[in-house]
C-alpha atoms as a PDB file:
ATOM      1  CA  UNK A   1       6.708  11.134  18.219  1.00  0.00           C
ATOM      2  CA  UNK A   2       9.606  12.567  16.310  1.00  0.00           C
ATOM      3  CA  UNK A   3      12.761  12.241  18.372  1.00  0.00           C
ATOM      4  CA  UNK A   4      10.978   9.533  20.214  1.00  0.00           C
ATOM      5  CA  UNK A   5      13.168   6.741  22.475  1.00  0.00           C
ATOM      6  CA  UNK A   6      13.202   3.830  20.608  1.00  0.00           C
ATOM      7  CA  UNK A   7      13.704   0.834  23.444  1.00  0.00           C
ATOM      8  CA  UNK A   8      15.156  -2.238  22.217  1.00  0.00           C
ATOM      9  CA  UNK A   9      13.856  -5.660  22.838  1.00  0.00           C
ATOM     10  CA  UNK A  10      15.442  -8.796  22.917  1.00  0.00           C
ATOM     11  CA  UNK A  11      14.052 -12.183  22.286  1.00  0.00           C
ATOM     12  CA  UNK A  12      14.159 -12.947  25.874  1.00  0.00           C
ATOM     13  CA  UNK A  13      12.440 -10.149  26.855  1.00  0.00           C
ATOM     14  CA  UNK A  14       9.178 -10.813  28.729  1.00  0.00           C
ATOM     15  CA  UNK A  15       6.285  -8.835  27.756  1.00  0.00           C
ATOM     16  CA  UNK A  16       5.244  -6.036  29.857  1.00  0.00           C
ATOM     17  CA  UNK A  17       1.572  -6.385  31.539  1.00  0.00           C
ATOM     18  CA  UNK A  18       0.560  -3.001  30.743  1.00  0.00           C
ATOM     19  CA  UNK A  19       2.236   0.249  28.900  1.00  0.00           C
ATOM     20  CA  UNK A  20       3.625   1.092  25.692  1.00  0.00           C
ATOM     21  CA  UNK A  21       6.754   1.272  23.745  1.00  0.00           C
ATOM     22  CA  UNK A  22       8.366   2.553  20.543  1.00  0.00           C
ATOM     23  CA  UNK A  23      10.354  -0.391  19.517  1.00  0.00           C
ATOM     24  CA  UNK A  24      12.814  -1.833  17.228  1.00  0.00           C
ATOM     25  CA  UNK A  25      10.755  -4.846  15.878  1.00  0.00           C
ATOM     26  CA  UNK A  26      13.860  -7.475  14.544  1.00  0.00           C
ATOM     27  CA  UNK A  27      12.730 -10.916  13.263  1.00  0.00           C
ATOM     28  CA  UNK A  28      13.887 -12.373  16.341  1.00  0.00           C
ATOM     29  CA  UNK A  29      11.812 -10.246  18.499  1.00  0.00           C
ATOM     30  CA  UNK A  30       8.533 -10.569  16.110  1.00  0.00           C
ATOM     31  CA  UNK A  31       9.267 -14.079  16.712  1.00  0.00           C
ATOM     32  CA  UNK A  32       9.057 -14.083  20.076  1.00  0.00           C
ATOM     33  CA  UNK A  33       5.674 -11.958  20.520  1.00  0.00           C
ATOM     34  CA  UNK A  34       4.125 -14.373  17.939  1.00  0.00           C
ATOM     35  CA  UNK A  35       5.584 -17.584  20.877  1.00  0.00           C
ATOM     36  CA  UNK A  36       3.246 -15.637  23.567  1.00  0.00           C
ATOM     37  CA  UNK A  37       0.483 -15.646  21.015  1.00  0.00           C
ATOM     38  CA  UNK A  38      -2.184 -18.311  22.074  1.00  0.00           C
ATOM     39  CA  UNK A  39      -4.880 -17.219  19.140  1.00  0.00           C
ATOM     40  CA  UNK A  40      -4.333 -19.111  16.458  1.00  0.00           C
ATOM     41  CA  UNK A  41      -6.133 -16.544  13.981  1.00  0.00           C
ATOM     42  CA  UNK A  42      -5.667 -17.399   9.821  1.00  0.00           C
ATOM     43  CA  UNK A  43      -3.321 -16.421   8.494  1.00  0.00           C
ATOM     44  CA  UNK A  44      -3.552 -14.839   5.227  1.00  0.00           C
ATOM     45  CA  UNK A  45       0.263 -15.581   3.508  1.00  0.00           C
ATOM     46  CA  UNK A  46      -0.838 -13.115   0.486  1.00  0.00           C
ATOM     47  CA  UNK A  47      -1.102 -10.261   2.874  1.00  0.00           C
ATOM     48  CA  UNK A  48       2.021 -11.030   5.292  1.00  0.00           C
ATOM     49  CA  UNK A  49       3.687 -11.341   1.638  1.00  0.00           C
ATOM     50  CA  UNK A  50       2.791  -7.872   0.418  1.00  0.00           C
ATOM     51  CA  UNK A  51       3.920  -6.068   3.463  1.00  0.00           C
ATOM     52  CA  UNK A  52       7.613  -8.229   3.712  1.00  0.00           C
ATOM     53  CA  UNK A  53       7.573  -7.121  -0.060  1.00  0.00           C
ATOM     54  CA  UNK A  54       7.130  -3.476   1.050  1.00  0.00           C
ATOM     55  CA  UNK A  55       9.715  -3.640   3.881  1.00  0.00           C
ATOM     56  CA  UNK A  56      12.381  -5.148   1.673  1.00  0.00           C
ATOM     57  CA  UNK A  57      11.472  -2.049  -0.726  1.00  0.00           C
ATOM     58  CA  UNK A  58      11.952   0.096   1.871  1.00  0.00           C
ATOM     59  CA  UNK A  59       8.142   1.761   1.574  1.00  0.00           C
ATOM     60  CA  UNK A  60       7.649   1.106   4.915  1.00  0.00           C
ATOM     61  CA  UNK A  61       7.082   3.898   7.164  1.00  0.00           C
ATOM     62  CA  UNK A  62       6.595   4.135  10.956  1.00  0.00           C
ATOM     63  CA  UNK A  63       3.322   5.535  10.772  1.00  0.00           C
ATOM     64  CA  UNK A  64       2.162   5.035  14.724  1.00  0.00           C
ATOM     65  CA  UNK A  65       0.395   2.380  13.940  1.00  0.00           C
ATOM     66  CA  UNK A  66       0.433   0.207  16.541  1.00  0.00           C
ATOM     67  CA  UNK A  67       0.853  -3.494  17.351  1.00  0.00           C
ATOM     68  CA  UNK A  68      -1.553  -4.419  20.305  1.00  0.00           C
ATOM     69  CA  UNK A  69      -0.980  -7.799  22.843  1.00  0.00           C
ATOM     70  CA  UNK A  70      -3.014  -8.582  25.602  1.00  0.00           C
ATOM     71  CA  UNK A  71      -2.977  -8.724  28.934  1.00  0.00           C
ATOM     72  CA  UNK A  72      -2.197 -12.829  28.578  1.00  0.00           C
ATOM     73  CA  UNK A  73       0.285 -12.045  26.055  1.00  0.00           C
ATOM     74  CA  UNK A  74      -1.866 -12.332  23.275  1.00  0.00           C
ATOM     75  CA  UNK A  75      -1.505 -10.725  20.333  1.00  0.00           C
ATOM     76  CA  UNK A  76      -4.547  -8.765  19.276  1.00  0.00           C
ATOM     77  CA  UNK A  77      -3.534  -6.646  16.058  1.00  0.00           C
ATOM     78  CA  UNK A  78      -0.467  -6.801  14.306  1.00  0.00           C
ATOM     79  CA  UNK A  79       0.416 -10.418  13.853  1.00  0.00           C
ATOM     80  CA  UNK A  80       0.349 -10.010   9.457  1.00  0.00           C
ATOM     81  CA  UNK A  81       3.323  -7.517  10.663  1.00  0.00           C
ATOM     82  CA  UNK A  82       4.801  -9.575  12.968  1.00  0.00           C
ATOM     83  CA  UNK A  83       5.352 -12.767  10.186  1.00  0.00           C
ATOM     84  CA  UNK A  84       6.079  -9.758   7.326  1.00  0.00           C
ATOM     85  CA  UNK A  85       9.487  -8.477   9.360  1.00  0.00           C
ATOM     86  CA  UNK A  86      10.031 -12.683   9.820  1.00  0.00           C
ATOM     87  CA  UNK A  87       9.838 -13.083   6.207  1.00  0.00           C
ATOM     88  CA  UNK A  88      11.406  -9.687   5.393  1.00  0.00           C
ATOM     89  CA  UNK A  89      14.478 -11.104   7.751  1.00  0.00           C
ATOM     90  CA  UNK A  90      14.906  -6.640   8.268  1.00  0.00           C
ATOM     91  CA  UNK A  91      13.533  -4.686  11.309  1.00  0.00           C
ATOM     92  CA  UNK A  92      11.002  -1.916  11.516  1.00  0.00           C
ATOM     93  CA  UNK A  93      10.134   0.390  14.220  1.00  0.00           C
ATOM     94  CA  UNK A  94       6.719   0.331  15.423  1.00  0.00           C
ATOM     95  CA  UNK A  95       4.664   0.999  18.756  1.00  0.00           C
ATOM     96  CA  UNK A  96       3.650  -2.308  20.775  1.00  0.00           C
ATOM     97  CA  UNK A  97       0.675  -1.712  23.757  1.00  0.00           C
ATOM     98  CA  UNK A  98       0.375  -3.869  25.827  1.00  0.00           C
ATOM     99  CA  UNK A  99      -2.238  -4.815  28.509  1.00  0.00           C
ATOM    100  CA  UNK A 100      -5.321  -4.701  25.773  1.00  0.00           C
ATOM    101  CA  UNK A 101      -8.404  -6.750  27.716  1.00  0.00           C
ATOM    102  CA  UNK A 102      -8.878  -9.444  25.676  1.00  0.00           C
ATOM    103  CA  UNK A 103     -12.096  -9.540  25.117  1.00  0.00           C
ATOM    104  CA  UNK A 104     -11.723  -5.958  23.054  1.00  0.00           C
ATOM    105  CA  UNK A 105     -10.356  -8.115  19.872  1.00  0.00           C
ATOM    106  CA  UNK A 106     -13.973  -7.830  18.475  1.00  0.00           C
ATOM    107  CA  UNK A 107     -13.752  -4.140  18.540  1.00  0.00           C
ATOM    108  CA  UNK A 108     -10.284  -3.601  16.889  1.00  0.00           C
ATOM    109  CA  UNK A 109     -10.496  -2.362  12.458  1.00  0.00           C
ATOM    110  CA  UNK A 110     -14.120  -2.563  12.586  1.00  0.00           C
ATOM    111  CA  UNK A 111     -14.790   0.603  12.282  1.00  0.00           C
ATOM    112  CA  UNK A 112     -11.419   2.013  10.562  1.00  0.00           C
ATOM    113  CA  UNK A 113     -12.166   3.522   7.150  1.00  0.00           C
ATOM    114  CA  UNK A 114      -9.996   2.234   4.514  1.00  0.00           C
ATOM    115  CA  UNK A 115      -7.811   5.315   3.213  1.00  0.00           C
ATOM    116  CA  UNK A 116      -7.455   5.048  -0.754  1.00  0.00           C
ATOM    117  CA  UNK A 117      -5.132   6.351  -3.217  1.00  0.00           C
ATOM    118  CA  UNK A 118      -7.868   9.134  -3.318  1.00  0.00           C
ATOM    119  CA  UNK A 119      -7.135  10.527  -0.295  1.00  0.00           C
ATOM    120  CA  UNK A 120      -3.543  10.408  -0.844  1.00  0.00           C
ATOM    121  CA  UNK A 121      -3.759  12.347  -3.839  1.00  0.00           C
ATOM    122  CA  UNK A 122      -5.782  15.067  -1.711  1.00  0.00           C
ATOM    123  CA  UNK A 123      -3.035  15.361   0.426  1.00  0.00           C
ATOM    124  CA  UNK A 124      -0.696  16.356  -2.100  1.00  0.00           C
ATOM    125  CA  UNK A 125      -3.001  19.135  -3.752  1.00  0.00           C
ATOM    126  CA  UNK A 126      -5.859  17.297  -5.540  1.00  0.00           C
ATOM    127  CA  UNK A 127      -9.062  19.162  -5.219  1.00  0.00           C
ATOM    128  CA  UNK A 128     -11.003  17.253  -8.246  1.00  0.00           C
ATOM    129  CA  UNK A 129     -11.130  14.003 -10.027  1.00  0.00           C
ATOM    130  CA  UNK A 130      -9.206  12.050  -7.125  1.00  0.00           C
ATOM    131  CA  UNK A 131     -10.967   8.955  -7.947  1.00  0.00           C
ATOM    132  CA  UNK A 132     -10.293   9.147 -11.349  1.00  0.00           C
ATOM    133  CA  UNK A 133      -6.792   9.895 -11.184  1.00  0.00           C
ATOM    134  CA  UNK A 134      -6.305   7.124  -9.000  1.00  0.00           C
ATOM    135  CA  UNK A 135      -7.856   5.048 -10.787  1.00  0.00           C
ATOM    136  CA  UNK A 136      -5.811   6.019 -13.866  1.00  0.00           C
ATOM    137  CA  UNK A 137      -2.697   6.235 -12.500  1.00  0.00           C
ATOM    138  CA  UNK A 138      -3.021   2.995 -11.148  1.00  0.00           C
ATOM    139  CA  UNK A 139      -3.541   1.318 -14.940  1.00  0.00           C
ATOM    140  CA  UNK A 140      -0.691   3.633 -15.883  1.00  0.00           C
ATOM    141  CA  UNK A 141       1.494   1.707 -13.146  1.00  0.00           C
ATOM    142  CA  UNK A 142       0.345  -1.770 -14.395  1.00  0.00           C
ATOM    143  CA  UNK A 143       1.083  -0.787 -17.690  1.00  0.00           C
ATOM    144  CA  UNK A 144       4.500   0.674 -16.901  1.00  0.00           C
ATOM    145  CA  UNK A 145       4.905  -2.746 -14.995  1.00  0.00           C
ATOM    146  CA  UNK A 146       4.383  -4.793 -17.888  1.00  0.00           C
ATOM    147  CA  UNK A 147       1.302  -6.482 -15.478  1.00  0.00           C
ATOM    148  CA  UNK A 148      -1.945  -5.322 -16.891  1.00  0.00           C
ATOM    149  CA  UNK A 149      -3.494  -8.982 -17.844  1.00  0.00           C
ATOM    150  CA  UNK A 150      -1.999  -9.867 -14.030  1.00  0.00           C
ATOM    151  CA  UNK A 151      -3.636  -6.997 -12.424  1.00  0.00           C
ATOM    152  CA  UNK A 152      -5.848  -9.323  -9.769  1.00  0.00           C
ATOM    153  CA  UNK A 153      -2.627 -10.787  -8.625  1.00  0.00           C
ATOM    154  CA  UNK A 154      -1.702 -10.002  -5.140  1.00  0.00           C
ATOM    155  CA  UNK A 155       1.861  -9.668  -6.022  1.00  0.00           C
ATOM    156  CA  UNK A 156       0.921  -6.780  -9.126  1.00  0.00           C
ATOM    157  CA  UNK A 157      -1.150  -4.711  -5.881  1.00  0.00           C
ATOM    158  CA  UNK A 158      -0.911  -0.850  -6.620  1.00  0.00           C
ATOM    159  CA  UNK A 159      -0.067   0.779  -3.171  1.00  0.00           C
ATOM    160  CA  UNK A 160      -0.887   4.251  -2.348  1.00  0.00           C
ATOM    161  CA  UNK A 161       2.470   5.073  -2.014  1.00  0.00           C
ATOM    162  CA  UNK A 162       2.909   3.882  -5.578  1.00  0.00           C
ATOM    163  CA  UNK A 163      -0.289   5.929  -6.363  1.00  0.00           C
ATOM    164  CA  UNK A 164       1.364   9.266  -4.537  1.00  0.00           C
ATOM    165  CA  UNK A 165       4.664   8.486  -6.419  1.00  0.00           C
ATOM    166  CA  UNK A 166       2.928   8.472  -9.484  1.00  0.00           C
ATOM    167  CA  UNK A 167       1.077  11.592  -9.249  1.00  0.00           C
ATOM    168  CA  UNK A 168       4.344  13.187  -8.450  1.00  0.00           C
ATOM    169  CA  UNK A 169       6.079  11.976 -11.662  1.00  0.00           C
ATOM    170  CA  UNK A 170       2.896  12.219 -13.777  1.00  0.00           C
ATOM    171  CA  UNK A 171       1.284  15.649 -13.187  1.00  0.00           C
ATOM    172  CA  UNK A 172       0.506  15.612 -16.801  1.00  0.00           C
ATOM    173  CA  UNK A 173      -2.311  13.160 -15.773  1.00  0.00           C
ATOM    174  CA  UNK A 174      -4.570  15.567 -14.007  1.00  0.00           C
ATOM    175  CA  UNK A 175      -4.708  17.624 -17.042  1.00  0.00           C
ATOM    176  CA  UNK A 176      -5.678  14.431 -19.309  1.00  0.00           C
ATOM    177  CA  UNK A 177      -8.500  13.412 -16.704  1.00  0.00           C
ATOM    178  CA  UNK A 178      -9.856  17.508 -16.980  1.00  0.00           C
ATOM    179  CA  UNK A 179      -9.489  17.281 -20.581  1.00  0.00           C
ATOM    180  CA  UNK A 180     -11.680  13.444 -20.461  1.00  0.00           C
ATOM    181  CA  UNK A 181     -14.137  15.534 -19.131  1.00  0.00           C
ATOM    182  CA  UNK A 182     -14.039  18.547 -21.266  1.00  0.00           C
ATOM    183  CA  UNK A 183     -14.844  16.531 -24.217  1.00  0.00           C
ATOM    184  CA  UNK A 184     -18.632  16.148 -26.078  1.00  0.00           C
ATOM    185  CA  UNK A 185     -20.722  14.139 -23.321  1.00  0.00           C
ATOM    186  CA  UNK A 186     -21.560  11.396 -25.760  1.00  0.00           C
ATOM    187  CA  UNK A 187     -17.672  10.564 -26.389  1.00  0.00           C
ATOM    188  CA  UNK A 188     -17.080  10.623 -22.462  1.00  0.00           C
ATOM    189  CA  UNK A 189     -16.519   7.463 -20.550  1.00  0.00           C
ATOM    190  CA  UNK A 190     -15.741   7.116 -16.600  1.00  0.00           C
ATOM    191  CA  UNK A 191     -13.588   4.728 -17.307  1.00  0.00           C
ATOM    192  CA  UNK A 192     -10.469   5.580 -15.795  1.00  0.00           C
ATOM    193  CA  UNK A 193      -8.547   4.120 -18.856  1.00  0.00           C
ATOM    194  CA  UNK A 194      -9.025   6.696 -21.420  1.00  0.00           C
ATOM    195  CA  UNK A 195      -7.156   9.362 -19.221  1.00  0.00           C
ATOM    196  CA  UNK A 196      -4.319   6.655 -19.451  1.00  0.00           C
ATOM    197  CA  UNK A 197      -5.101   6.597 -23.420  1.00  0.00           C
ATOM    198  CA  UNK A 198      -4.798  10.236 -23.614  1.00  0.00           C
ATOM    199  CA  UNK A 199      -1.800  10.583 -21.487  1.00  0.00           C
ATOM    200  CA  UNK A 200       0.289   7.714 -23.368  1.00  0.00           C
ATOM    201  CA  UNK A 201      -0.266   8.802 -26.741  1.00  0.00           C
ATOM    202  CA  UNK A 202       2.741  10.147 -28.348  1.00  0.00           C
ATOM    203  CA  UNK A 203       3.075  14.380 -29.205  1.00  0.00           C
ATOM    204  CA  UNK A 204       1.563  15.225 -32.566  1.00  0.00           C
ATOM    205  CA  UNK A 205       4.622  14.678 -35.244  1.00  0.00           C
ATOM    206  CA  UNK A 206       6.426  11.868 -32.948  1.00  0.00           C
ATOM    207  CA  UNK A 207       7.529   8.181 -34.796  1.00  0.00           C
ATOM    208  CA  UNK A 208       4.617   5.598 -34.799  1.00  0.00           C
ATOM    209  CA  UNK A 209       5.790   1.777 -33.915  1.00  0.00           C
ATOM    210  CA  UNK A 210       7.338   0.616 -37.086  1.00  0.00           C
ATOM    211  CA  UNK A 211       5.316  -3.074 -37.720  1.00  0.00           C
ATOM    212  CA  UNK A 212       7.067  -4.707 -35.410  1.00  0.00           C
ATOM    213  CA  UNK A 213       7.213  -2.789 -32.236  1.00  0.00           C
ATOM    214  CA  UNK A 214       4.664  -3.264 -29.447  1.00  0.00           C
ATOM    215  CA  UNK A 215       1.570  -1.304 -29.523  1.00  0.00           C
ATOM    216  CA  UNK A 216       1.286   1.051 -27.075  1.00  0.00           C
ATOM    217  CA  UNK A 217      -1.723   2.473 -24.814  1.00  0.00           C
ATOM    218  CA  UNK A 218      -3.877   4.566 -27.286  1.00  0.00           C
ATOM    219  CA  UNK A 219      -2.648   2.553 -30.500  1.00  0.00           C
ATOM    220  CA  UNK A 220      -4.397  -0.353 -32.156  1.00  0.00           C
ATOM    221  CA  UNK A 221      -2.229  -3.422 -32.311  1.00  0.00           C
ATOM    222  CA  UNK A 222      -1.593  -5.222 -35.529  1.00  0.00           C
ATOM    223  CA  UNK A 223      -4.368  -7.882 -34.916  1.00  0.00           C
END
């Protein structure tokens, strides 16, 4: 849709019965699709948190997903977006439809596959160990964070675009994953950590932590 019209909605606008438009979602307009809404779905606040934490980042694309209302005005899909750009208090642009039947909110994610940090990585050129490299680039991110022992936390969350970002500054970790599994069978582990070991260690001949610095990844503390 690149060089798409982009209509702009008011607050006061009524929603169409049928269609669909590219759209500059503001708070105030969110706010107003989310007045139509008559189903009172849960509403998960950790997830309408991470994605106002990604807008504010600016990691939020307009990736044609779309926000979907009904033909009675409810809305069907999109309503975590819809309270994220509230919370965010910053617009996106997204895609509304409207006119969905109603009765085709049973059908909606249920059979969407949930894309990894895996499959970003094979769209930038990985061919082998995508799991892994995830998966290790992800601790590396936590680590970098200072949020390892937080990791479950909603707010720590390693996003794919974090994963992609990573890969890009960290090419080195490919080639510590290959060399994980180039080593004698009984030393290898799938844990995704040791590629993390390998890749933090220091080069041979580099300064070790004096007593009172921090270990590091591949050290052992002083306890």
């Amino acid at each position: 849709m690149s060089g798409a019209t982009v209509t702009k909605l008011t607050p006061h606008s009524k929603p169409p019965t049928s269609g669909m438009k590219r759209i500059r979602l503001t708070p105030e307009v969110a706010t107003a699709l989310l007045e139509h809404n008559q189903l009172n779905r849960p509403l998960r606040d950790h997830h309408v948190k991470r994605l106002a934490a990604q807008i504010v980042a600016g990691k939020w694309k307009f990736n044609g997903d779309t926000i979907k209302v009904a033909e009675t005005g409810d809305v069907l899909d999109g309503q975590h977006r819809l309270w994220a750009v509230i919370e965010a208090k910053r617009p996106v642009e997204t895609i509304v439809v409207y006119g969905i039947a109603r009765d085709a909110f049973a059908t909606i994610d249920t059979l969407r596959a949930v894309r990894t940090g895996a499959d970003v990585l094979a769209l930038n050129g990985a061919s082998r160990y995508r799991h892994i490299i995830s998966a290790a680039l992800a601790w590396l991110i936590r680590w970098q964070r200072g949020s390892i022992d937080r990791f479950r936390d909603p707010a720590n969350r390693v996003e794919n675009s974090d994963i992609e970002a990573a890969f890009t500054a960290h090419p080195s970790m490919a080639v510590a994953v290959e060399r994980v599994d180039e080593a004698p069978r009984d030393r290898q582990s799938v844990d995704s950590r040791l590629p993390l070991l390998r890749h933090c260690q220091p080069p041979a001949g580099a300064r070790r932590p004096d007593d009172g610095d921090a270990a590091q990844p591949g050290q052992r503390g002083g306890r």
